[in-house]
PDB file of N, CA and C in Angstrom:
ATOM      1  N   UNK A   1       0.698 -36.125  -0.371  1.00  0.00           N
ATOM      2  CA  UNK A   1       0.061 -35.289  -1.395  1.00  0.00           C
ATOM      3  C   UNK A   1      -0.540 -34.052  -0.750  1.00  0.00           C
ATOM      4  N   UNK A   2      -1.638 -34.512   0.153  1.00  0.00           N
ATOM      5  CA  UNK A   2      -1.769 -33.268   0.875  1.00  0.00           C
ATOM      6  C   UNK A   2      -0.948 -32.201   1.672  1.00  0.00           C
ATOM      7  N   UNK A   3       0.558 -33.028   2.444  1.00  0.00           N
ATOM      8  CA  UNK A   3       1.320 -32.098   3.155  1.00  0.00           C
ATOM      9  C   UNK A   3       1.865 -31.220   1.341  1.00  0.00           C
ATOM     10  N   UNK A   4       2.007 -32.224   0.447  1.00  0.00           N
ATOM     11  CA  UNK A   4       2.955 -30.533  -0.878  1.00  0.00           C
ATOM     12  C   UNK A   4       1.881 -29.915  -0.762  1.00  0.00           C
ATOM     13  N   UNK A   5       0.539 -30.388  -1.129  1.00  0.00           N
ATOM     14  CA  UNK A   5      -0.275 -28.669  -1.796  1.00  0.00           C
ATOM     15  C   UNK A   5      -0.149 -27.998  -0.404  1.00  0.00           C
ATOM     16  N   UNK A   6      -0.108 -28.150   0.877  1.00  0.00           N
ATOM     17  CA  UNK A   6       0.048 -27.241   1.591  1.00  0.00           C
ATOM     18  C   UNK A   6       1.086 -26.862   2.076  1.00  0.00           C
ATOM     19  N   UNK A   7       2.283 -27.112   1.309  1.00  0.00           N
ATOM     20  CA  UNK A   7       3.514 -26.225   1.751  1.00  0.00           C
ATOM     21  C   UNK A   7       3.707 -25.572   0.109  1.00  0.00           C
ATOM     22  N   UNK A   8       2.839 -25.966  -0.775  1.00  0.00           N
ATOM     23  CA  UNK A   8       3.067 -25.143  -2.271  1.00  0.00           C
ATOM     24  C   UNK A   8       2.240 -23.924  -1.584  1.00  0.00           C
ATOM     25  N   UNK A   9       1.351 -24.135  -1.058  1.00  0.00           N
ATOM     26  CA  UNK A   9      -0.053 -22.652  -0.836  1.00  0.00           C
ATOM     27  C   UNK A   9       0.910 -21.758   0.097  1.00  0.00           C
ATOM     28  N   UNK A  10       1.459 -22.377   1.029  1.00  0.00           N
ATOM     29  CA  UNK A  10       2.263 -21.865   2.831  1.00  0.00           C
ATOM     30  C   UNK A  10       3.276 -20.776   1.683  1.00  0.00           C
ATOM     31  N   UNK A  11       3.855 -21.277   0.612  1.00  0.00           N
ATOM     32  CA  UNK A  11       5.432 -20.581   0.262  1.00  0.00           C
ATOM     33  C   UNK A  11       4.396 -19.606  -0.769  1.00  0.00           C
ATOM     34  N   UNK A  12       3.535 -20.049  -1.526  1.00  0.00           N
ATOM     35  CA  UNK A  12       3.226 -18.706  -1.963  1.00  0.00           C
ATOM     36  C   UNK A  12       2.377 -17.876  -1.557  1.00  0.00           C
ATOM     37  N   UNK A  13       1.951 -17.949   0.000  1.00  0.00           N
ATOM     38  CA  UNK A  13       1.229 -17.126   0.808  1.00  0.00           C
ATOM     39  C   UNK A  13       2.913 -16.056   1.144  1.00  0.00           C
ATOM     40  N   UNK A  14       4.047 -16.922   1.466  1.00  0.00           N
ATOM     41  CA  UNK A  14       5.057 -16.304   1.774  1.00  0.00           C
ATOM     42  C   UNK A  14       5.540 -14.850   0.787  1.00  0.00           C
ATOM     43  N   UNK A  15       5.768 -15.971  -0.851  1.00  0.00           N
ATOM     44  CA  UNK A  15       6.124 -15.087  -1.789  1.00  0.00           C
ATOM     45  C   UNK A  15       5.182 -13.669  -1.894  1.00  0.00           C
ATOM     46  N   UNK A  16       3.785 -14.070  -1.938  1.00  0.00           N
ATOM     47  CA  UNK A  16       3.354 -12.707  -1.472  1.00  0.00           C
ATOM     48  C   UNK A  16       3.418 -11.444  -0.662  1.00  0.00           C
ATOM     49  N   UNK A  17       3.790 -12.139   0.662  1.00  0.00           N
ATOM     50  CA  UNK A  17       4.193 -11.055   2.145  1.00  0.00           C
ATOM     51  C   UNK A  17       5.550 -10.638   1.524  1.00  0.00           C
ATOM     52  N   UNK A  18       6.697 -11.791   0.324  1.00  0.00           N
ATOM     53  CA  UNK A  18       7.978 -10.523   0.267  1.00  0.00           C
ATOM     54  C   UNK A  18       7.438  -9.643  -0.739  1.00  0.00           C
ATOM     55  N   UNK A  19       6.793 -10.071  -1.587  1.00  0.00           N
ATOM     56  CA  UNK A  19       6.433  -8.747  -2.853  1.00  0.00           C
ATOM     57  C   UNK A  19       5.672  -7.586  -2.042  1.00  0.00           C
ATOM     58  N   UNK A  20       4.918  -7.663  -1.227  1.00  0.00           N
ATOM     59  CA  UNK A  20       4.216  -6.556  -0.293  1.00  0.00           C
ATOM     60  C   UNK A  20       5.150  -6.061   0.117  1.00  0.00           C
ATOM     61  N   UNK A  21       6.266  -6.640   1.025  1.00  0.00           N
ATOM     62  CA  UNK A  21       7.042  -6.174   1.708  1.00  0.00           C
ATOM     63  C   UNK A  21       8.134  -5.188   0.541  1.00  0.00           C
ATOM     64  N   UNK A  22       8.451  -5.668  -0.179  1.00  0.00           N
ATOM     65  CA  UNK A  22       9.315  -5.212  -1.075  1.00  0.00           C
ATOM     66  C   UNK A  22       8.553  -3.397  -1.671  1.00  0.00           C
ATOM     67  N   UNK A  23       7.811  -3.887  -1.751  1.00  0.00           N
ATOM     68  CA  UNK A  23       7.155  -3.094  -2.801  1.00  0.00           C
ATOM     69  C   UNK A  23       6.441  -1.814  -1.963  1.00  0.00           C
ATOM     70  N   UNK A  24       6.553  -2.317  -0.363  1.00  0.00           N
ATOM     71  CA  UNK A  24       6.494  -1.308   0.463  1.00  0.00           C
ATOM     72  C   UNK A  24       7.571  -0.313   1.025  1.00  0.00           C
ATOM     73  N   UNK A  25       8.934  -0.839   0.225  1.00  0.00           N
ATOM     74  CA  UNK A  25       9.984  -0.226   0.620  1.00  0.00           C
ATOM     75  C   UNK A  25      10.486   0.302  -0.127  1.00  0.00           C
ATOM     76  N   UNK A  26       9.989   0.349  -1.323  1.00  0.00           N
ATOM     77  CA  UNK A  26      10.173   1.263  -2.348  1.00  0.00           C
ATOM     78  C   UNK A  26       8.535   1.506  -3.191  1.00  0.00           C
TER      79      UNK A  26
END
């Protein structure tokens, strides 16, 4: 239980860095 919520938090710490990233390239 504890390793999902911390690979649910890990991938949308991720999804964030691509929308930054994205959104820094245009």
């Amino acid at each position: 239980m504890l390793l999902l919520c911390c690979f649910r938090s890990i991938r949308a710490v991720i999804g964030l860095l691509v929308v930054v990233a994205v959104c820094g390239l245009f």
